[in-house]
N, C-alpha and C. Protein backbone atom coordinates (compact mmCIF):
# COMPACT_ATOMS: atom_id res chain seq x y z
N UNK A 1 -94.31 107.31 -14.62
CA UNK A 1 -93.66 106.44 -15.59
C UNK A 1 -94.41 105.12 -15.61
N UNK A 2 -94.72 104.16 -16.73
CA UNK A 2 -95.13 103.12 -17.05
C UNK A 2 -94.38 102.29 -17.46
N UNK A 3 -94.17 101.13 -16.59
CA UNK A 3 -93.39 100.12 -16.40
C UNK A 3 -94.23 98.58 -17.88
N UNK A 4 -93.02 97.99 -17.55
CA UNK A 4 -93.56 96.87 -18.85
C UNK A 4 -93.11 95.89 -17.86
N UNK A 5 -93.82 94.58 -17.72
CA UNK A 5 -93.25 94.09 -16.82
C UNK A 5 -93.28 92.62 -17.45
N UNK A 6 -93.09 91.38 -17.50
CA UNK A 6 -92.72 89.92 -18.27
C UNK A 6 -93.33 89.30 -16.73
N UNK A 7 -94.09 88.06 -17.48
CA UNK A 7 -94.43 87.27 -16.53
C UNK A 7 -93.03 86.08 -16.11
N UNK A 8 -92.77 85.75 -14.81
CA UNK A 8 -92.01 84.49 -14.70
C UNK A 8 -92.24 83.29 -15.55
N UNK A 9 -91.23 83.09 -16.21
CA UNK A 9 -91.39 81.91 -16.89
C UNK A 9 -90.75 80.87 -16.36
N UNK A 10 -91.81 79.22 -16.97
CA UNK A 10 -91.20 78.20 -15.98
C UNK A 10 -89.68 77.86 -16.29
N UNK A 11 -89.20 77.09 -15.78
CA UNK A 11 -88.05 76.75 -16.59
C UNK A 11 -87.90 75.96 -18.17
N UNK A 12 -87.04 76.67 -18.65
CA UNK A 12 -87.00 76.02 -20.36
C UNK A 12 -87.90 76.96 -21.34
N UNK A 13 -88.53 77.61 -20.65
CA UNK A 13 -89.91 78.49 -21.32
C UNK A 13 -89.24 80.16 -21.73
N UNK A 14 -89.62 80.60 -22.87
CA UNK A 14 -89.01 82.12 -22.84
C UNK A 14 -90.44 82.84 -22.01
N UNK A 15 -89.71 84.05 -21.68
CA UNK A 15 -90.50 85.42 -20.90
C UNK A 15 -91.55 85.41 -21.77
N UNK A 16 -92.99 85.55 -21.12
CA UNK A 16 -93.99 86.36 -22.14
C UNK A 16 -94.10 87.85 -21.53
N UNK A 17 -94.35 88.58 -22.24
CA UNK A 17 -94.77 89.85 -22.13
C UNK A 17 -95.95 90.20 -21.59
N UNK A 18 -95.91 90.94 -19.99
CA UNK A 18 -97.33 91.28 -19.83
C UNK A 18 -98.40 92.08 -20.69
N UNK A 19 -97.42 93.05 -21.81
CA UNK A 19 -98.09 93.96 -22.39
C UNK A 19 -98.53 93.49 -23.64
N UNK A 20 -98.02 92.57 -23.41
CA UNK A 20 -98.72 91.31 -25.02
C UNK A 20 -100.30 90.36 -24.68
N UNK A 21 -99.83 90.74 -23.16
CA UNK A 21 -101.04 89.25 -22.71
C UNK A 21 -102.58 90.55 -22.42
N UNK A 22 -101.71 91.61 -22.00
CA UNK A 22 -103.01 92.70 -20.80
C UNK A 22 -102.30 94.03 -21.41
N UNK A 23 -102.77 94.25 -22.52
CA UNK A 23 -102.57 95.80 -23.83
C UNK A 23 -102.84 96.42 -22.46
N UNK A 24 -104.04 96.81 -21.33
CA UNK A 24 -104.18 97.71 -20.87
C UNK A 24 -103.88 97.55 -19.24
N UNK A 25 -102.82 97.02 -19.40
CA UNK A 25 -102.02 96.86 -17.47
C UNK A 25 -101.09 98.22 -17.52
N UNK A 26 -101.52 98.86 -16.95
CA UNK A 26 -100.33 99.96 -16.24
C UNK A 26 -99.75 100.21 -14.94
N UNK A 27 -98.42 100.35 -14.67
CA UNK A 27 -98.13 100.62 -13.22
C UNK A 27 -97.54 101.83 -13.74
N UNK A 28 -98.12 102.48 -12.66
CA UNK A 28 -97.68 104.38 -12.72
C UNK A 28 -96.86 104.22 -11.23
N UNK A 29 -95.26 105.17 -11.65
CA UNK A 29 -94.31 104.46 -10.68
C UNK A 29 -93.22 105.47 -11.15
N UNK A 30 -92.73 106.18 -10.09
CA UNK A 30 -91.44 107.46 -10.33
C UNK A 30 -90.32 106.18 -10.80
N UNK A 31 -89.45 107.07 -11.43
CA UNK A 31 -87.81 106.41 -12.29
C UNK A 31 -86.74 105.29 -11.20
N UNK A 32 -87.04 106.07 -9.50
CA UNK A 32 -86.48 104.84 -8.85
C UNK A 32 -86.89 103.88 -8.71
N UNK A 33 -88.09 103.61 -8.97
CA UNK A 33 -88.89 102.32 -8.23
C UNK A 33 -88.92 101.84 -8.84
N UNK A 34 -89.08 102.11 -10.64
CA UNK A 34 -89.10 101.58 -12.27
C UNK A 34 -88.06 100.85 -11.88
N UNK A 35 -86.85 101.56 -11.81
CA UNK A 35 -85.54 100.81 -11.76
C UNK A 35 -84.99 99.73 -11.02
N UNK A 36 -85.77 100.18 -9.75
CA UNK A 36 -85.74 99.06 -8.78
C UNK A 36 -86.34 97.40 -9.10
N UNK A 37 -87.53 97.99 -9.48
CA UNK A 37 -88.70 96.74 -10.29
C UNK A 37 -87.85 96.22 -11.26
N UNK A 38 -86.68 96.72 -12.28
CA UNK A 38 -86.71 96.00 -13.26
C UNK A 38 -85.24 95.35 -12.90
N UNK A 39 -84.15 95.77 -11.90
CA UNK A 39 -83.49 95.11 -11.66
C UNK A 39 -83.94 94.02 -10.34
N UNK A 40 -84.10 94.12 -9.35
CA UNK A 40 -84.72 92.99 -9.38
C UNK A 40 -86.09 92.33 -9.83
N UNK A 41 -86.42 92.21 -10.66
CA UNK A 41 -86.99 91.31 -11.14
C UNK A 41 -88.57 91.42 -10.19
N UNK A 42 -89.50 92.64 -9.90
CA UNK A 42 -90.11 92.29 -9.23
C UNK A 42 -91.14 93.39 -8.92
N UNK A 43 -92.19 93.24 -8.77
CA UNK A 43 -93.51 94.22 -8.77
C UNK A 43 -94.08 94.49 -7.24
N UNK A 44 -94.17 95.22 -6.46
CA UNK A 44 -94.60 95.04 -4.95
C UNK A 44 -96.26 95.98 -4.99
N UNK A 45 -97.04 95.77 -4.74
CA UNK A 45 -98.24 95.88 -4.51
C UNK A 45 -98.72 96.69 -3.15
N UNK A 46 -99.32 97.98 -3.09
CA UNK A 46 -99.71 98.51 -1.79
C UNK A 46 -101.16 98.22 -1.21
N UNK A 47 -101.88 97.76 -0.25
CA UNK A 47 -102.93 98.12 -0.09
C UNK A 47 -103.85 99.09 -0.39
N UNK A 48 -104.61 98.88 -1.12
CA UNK A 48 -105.65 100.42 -1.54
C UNK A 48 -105.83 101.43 -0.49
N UNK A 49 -106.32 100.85 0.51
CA UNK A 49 -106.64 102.01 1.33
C UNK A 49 -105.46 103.40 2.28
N UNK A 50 -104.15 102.15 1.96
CA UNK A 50 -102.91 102.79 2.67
C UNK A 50 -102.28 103.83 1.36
N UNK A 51 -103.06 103.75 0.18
CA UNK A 51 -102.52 104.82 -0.96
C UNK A 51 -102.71 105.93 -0.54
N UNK A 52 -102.11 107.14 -1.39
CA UNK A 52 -102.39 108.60 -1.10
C UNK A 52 -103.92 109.15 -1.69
N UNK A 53 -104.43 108.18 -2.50
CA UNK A 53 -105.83 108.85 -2.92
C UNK A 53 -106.48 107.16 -2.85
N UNK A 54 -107.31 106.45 -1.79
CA UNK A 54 -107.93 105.58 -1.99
C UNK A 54 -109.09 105.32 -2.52
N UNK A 55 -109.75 106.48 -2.87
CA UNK A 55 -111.14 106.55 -3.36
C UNK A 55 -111.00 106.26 -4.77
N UNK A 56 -109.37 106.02 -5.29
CA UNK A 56 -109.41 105.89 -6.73
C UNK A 56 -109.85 104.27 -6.74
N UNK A 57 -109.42 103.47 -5.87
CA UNK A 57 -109.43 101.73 -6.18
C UNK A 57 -111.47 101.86 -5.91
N UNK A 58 -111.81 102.72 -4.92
CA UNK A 58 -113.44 102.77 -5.01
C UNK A 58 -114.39 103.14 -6.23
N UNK A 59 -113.57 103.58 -6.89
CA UNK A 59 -114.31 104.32 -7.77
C UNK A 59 -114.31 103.35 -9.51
N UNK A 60 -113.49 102.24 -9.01
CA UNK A 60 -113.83 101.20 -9.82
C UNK A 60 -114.75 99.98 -9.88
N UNK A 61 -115.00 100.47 -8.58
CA UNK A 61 -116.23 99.89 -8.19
C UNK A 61 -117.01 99.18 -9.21
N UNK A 62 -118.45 100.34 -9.56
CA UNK A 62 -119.14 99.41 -11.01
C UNK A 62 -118.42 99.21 -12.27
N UNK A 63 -117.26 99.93 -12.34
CA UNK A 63 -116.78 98.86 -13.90
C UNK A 63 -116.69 98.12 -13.79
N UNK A 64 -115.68 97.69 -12.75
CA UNK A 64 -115.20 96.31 -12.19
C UNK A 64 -116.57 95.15 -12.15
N UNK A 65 -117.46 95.37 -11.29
CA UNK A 65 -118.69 94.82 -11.36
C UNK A 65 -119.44 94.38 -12.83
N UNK A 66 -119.34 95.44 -13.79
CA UNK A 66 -119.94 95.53 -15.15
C UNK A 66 -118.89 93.87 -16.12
N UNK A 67 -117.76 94.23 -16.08
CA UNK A 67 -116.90 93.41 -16.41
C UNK A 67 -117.10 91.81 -15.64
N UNK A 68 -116.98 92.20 -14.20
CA UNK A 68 -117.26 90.87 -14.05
C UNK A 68 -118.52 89.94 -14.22
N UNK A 69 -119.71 90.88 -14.14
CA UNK A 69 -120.97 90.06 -14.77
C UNK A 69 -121.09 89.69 -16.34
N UNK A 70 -120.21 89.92 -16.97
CA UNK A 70 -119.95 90.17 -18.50
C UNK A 70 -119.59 88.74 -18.38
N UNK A 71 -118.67 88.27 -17.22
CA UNK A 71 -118.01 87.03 -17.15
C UNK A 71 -118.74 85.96 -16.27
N UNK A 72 -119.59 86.15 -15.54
CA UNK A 72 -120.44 85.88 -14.53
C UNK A 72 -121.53 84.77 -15.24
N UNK A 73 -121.90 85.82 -16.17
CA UNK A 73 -123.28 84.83 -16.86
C UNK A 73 -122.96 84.03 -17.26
N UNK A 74 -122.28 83.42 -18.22
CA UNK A 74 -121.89 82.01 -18.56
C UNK A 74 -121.98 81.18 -17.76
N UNK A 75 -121.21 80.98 -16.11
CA UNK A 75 -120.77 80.51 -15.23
C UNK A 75 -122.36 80.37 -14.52
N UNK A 76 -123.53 81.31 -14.66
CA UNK A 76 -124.50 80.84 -13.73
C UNK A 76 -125.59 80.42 -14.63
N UNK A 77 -125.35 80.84 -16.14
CA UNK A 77 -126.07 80.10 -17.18
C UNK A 77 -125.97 78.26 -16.76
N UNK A 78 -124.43 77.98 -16.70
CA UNK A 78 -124.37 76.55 -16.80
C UNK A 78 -124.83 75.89 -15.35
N UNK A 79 -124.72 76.90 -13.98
CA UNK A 79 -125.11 76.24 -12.95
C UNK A 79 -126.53 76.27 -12.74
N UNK A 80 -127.09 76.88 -13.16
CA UNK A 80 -128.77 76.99 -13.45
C UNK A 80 -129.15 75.55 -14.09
N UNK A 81 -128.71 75.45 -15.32
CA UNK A 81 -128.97 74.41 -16.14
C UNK A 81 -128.87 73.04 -15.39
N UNK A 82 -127.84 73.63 -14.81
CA UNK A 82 -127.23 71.41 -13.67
C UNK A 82 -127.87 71.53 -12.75
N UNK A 83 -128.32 72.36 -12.06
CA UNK A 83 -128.81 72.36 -10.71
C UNK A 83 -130.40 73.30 -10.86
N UNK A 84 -131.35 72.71 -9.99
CA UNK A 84 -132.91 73.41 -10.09
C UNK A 84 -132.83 74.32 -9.07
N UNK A 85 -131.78 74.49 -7.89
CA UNK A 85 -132.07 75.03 -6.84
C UNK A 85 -131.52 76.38 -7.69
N UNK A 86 -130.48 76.32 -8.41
CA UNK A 86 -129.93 77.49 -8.61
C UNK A 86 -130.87 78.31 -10.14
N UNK A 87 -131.56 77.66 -10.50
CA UNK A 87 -132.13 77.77 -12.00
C UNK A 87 -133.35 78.67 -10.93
N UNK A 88 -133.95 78.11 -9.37
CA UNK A 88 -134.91 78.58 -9.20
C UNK A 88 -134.24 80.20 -8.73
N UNK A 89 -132.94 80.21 -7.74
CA UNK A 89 -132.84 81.18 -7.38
C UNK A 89 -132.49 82.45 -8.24
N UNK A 90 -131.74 81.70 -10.17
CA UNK A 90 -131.72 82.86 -10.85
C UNK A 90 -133.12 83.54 -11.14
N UNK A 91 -134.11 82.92 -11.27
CA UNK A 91 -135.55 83.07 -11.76
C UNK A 91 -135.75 84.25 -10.54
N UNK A 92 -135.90 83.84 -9.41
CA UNK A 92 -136.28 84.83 -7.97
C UNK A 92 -135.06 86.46 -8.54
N UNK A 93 -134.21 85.94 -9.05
CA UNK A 93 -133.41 87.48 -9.05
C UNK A 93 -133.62 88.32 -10.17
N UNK A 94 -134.74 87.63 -10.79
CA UNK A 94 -134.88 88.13 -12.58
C UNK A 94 -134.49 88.14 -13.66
N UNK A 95 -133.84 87.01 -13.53
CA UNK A 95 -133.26 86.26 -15.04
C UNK A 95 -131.66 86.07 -14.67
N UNK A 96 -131.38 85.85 -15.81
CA UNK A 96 -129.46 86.25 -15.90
C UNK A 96 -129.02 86.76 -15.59
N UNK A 97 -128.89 87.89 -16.23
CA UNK A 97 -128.46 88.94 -16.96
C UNK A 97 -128.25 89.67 -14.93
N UNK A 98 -129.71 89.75 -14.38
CA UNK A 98 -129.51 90.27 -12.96
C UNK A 98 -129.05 89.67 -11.96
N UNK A 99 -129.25 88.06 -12.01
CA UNK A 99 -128.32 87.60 -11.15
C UNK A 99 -126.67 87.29 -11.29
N UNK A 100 -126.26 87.71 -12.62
CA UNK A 100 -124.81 87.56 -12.60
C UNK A 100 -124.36 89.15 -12.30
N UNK A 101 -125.57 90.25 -12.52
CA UNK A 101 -124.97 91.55 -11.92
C UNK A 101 -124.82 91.96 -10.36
N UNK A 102 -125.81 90.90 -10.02
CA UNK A 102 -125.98 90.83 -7.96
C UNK A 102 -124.59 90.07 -7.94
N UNK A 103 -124.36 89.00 -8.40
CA UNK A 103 -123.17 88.48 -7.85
C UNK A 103 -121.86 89.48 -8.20
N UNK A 104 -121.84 89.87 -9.23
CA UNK A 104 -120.53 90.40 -9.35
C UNK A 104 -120.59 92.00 -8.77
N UNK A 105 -121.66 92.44 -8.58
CA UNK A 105 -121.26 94.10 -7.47
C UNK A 105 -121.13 93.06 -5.98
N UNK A 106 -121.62 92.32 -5.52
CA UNK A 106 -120.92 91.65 -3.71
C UNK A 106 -119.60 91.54 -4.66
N UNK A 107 -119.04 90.54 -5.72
CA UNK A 107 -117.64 90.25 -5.42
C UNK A 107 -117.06 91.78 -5.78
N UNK A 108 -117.31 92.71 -6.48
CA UNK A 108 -116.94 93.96 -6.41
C UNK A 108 -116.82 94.96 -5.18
N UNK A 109 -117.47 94.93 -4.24
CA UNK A 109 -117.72 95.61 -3.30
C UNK A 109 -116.65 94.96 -2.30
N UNK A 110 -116.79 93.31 -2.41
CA UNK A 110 -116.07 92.79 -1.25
C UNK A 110 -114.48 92.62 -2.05
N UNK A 111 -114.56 93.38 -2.55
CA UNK A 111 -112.90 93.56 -3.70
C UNK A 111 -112.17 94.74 -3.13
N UNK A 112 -113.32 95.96 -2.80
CA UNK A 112 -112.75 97.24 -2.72
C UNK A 112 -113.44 97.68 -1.30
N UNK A 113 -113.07 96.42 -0.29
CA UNK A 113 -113.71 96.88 1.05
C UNK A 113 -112.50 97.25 2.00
């Protein structure tokens, strides 16, 4: 079952909808736990590796990576530009494009360790 879940809103503020903010957030979750989640008010999170199939959170591995260098480059475009140490070390990794993909498989890897 796929749960819909509303972010906390501050006070005075209405609920936003997670499925308005993240079209593609799913929690896959039997009818008690749905129920549980939606009366109280609340989402609980397992460790990957303590799941029944952990190789699934591994196996997101390079998307995850792909996505985050998608987001990466901007961020080392502009620190390149302010700083020479870092403009030299993107140059040593082969442009952009490869040093925002080195950074984001370590933060990928050290995501799903």
């Amino acid at each position: 079952m796929a749960g819909t879940a509303t972010a906390q809103p501050k006070e005075g503020e209405r609920p936003v909808s997670l499925a308005a903010t993240h079209a593609r957030l799913y929690h896959y979750t039997d009818a008690h736990a749905f129920r549980s989640m939606v009366r109280g008010n609340s989402l609980w999170g397992t460790y990957y590796e303590d799941l029944n199939d952990a190789t699934e959170f591994r196996h997101m591995r390079e998307p995850l990576a792909k996505v985050m260098a998608d987001r990466f480059q901007p961020v080392i475009e502009t620190l390149a530009a302010a700083n020479l140490g870092a403009k030299d070390a993107v140059r040593k990794e082969g442009g952009m494009r490869r040093a925002a993909q080195r950074a984001a498989r370590s933060g990928a890897t050290t995501c799903t360790r």
